[in-house]
N, C-alpha and C. Protein backbone atom coordinates (compact mmCIF):
# COMPACT_ATOMS: atom_id res chain seq x y z
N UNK A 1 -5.78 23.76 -33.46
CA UNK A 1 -4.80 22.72 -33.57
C UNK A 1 -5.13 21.67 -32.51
N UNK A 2 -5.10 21.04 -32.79
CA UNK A 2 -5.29 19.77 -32.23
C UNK A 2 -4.03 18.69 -31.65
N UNK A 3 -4.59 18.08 -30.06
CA UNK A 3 -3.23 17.84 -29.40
C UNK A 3 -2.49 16.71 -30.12
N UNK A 4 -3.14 16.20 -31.40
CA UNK A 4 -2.01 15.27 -31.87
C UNK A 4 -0.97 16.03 -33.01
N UNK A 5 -1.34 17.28 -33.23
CA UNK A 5 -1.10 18.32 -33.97
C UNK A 5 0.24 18.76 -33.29
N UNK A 6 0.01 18.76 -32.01
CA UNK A 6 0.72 19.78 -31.29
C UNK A 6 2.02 18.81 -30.80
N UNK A 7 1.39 17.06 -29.86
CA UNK A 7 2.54 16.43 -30.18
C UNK A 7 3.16 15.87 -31.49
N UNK A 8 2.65 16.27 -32.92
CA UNK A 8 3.86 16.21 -33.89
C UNK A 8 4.88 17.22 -34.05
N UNK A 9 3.86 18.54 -33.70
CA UNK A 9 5.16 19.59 -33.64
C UNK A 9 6.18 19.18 -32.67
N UNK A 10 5.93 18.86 -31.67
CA UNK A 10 6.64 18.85 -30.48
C UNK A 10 7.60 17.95 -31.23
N UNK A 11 7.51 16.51 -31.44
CA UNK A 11 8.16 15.48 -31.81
C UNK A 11 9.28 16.42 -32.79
N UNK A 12 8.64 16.56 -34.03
CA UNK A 12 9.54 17.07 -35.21
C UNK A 12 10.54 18.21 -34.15
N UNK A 13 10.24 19.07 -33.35
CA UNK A 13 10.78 19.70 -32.85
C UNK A 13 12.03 19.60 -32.08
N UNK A 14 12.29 18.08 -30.98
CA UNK A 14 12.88 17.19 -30.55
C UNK A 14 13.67 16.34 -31.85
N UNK A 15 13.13 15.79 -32.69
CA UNK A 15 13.75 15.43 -33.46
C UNK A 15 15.19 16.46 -34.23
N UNK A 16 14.65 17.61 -34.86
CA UNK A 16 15.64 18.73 -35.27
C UNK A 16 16.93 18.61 -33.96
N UNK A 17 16.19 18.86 -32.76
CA UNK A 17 17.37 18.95 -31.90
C UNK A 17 17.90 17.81 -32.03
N UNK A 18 17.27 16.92 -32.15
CA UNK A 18 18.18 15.39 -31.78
C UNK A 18 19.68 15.50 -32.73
N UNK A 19 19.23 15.90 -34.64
CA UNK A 19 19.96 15.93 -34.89
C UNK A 19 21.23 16.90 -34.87
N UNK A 20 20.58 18.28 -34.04
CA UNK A 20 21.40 19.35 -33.51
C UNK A 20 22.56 18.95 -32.83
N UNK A 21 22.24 18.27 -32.07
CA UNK A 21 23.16 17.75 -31.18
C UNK A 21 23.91 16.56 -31.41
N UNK A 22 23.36 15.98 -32.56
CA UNK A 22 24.61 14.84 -33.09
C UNK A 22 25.57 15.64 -33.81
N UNK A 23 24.81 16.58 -34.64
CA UNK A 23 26.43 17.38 -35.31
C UNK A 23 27.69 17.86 -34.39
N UNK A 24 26.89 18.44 -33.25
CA UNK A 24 27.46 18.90 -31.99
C UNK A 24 28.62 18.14 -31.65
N UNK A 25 28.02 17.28 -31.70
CA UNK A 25 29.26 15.63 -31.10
C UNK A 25 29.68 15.53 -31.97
N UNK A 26 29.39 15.26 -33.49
CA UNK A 26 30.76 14.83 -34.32
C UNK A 26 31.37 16.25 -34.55
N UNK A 27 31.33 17.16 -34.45
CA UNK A 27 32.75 18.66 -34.22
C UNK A 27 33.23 18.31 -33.16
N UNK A 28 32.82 17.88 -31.47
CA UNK A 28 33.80 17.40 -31.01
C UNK A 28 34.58 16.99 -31.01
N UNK A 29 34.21 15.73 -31.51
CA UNK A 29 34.36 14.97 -31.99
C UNK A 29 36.18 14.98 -32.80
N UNK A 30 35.62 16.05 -33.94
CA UNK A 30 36.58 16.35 -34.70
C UNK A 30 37.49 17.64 -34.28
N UNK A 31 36.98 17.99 -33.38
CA UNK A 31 37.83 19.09 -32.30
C UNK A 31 39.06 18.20 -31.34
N UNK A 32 38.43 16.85 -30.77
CA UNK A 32 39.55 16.41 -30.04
C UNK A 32 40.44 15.87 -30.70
N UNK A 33 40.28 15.32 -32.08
CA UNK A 33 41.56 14.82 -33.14
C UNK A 33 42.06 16.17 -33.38
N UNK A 34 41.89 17.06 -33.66
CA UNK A 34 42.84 18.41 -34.07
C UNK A 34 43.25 18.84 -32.58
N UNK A 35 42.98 18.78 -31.24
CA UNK A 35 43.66 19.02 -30.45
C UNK A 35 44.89 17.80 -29.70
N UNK A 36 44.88 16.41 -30.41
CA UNK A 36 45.86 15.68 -29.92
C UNK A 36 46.41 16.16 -31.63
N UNK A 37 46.21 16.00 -32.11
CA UNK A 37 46.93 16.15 -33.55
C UNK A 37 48.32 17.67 -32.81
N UNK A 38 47.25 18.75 -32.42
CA UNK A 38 48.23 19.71 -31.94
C UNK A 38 49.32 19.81 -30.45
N UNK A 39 49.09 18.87 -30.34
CA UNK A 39 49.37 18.05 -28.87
C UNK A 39 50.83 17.56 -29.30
N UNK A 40 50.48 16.44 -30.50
CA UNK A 40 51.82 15.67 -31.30
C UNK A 40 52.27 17.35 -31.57
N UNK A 41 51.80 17.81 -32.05
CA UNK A 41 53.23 18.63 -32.69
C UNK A 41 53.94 19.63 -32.23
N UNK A 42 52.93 19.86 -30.50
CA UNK A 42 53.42 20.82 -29.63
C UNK A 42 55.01 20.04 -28.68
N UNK A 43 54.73 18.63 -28.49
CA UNK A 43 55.37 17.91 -28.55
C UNK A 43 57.19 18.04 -29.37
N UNK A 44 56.37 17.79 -30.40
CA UNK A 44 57.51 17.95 -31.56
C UNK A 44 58.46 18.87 -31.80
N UNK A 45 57.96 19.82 -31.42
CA UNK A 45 58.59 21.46 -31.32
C UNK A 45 58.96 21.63 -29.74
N UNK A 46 58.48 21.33 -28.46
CA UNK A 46 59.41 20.79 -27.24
C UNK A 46 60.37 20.09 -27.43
N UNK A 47 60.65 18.70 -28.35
CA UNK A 47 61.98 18.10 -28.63
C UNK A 47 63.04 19.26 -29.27
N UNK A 48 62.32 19.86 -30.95
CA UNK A 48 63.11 20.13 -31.19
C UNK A 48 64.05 21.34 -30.32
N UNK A 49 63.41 22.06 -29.48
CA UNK A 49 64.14 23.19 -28.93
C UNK A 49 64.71 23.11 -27.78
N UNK A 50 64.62 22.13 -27.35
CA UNK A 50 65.46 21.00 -26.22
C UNK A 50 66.54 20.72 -26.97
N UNK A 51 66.56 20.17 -28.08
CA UNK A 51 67.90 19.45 -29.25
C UNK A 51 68.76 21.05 -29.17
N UNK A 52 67.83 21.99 -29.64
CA UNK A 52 68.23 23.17 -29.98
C UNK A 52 69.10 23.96 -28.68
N UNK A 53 68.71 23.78 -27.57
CA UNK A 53 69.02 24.30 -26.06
C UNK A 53 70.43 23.82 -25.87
N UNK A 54 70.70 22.78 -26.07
CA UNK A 54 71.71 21.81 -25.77
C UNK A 54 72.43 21.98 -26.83
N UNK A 55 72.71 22.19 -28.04
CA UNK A 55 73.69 22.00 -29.08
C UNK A 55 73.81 23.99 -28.76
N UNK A 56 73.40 24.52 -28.24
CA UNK A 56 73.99 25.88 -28.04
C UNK A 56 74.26 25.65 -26.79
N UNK A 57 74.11 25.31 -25.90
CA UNK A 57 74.83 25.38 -24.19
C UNK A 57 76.31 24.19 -24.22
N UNK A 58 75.77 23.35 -25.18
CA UNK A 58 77.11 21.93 -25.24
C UNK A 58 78.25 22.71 -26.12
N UNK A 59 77.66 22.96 -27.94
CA UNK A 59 78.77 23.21 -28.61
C UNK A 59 79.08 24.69 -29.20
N UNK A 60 78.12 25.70 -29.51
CA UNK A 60 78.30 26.89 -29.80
C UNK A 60 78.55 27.63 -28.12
N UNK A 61 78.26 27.47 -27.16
CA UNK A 61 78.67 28.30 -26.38
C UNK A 61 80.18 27.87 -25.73
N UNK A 62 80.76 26.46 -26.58
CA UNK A 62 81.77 26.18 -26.01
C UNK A 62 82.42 26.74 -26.90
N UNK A 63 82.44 26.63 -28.36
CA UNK A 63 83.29 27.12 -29.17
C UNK A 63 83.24 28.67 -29.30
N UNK A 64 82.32 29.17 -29.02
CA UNK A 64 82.24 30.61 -28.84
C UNK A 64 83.93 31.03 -27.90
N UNK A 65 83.27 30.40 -26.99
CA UNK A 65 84.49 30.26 -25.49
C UNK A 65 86.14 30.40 -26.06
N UNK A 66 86.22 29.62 -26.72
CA UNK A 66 87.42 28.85 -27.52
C UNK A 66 87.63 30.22 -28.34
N UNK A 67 87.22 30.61 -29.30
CA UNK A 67 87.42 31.98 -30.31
C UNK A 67 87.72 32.67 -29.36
N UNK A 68 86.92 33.46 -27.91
CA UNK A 68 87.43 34.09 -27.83
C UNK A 68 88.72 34.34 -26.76
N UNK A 69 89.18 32.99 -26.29
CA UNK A 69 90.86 32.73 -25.87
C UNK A 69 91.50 32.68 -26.61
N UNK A 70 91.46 32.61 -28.36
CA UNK A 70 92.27 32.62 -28.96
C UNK A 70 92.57 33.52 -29.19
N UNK A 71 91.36 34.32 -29.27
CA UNK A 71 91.54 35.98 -29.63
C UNK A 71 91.83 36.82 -28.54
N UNK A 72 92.06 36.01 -27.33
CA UNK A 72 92.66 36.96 -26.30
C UNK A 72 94.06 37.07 -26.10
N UNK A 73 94.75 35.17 -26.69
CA UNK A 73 96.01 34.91 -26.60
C UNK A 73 96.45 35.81 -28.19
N UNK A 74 95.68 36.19 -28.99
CA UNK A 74 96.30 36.66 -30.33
C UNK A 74 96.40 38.06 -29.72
N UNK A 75 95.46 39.06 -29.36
CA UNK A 75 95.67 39.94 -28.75
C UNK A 75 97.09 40.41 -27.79
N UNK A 76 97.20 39.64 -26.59
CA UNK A 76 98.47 39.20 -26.05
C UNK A 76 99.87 39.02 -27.13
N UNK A 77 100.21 38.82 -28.10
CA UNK A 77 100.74 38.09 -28.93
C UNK A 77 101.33 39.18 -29.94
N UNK A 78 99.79 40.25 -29.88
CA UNK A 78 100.43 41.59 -30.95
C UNK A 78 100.36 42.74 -29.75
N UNK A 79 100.30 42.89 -28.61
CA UNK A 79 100.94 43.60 -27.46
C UNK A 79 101.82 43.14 -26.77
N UNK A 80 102.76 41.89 -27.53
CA UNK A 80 104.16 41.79 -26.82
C UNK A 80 104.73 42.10 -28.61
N UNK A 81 103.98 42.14 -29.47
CA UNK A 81 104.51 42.36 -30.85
C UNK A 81 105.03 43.76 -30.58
N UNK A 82 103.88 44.87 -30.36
CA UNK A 82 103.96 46.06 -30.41
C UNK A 82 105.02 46.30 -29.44
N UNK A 83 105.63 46.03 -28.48
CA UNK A 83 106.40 46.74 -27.43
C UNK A 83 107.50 46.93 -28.00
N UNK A 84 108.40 46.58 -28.93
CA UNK A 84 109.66 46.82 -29.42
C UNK A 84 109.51 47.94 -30.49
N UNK A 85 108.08 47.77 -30.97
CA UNK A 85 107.87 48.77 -31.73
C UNK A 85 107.63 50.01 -31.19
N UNK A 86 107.19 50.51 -29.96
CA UNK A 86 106.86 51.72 -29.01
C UNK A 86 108.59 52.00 -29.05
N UNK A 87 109.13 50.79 -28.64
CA UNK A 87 110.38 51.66 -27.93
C UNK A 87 111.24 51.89 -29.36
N UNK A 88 110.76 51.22 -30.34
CA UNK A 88 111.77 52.07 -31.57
C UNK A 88 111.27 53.56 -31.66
N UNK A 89 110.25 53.45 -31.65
CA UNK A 89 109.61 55.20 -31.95
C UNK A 89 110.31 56.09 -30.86
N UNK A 90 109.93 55.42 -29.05
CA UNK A 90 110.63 56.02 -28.48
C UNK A 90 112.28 56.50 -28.83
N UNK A 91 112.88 55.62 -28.67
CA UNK A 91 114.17 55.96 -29.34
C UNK A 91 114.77 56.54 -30.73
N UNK A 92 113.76 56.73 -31.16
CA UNK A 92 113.85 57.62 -32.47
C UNK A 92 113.29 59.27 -32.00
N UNK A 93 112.54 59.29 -30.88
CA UNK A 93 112.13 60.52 -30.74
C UNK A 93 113.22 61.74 -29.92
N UNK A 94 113.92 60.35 -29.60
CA UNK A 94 115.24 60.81 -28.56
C UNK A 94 116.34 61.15 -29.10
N UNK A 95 116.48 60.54 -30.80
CA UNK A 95 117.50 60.61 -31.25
C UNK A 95 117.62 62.00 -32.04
N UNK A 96 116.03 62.46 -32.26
CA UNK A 96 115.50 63.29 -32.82
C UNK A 96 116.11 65.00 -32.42
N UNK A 97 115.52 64.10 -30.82
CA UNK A 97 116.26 65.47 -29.73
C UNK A 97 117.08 65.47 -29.75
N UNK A 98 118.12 64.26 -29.68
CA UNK A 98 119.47 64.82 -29.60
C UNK A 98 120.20 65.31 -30.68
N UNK A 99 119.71 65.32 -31.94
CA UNK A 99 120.14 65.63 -33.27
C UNK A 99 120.15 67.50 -32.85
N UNK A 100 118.96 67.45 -32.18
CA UNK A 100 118.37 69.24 -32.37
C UNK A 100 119.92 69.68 -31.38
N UNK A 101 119.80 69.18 -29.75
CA UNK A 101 120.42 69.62 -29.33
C UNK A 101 122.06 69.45 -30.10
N UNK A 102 122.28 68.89 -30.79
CA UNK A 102 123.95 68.67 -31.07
C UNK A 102 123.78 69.59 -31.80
N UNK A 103 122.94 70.14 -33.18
CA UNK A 103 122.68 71.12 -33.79
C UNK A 103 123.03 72.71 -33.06
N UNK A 104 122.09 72.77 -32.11
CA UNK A 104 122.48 74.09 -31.35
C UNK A 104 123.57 74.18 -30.76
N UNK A 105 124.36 73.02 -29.93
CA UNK A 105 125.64 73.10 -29.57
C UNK A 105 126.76 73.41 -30.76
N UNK A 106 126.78 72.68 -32.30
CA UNK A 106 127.43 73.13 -33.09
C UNK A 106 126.93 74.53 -33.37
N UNK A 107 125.76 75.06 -33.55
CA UNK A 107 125.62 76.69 -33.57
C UNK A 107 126.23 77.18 -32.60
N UNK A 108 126.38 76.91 -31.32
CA UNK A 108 127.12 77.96 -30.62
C UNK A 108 128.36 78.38 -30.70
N UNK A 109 129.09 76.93 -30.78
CA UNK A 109 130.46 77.17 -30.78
C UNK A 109 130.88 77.53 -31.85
N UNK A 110 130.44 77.02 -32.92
CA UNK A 110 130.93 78.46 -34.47
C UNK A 110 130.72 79.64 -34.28
C-alpha cells in the first residue's frame, strides 16, 4: 500500500468520524429541547401543587375545622339531650324498687 493509499484511508477514516460526531451534536442537540421541554413541565406541575398546597391549607383544612365544631357542638347538644333521659331511667329504676318494696310491706302485714 502505498502512502497515498494510506492517506486516503486515513482521510475517509476522519471523514466517517467527522460525520460521527455531527450526529452526536444534532442528539444533543435534540436532547437539550426535550430537557427544557421537561423543564416547562416540571415547572407546570410545581405550580400546579403549590395551587394544590394552598386550596388544602386555605379551604379544606379550614372547612374540615368547621365540620368538626359543628360536630362537637352537635355532640354537646345530644349529651345535654340525653341527661333527662338518664334521669328518667334513673327514676324509673327507683320506682321499680319502690314498687318491690311496697309489695313486701303489703306481704307482711296481711
Amino acid at each position: 500500500m502505498t502512502d497515498g493509499e494510506k492517506l486516503d484511508l486515513v482521510l475517509a477514516e476522519l471523514q466517517g468520524m467527522k460525520t460521527e460526531i455531527q450526529d452526536i451534536k444534532t442528539e444533543i442537540r435534540d436532547m437539550k429541547t426535550e430537557i427544557q421541554d421537561l423543564k416547562a413541565g416540571l415547572e407546570e406541575v410545581n405550580l400546579k401543587v403549590t395551587k394544590i398546597d394552598l386550596t388544602i391549607e386555605n379551604e379544606i383544612r379550614v372547612n374540615i375545622q368547621r365540620v368538626a365544631e359543628g360536630h362537637l357542638d352537635l355532640s354537646r347538644n345530644m349529651h345535654e339531650v340525653m341527661k333527662p333521659n338518664n334521669e328518667i331511667k334513673m327514676l324509673a329504676i327507683k320506682v321499680r324498687m319502690l314498687e318491690t318494696d311496697i309489695r313486701e310491706i303489703k306481704s307482711k302485714i296481711s
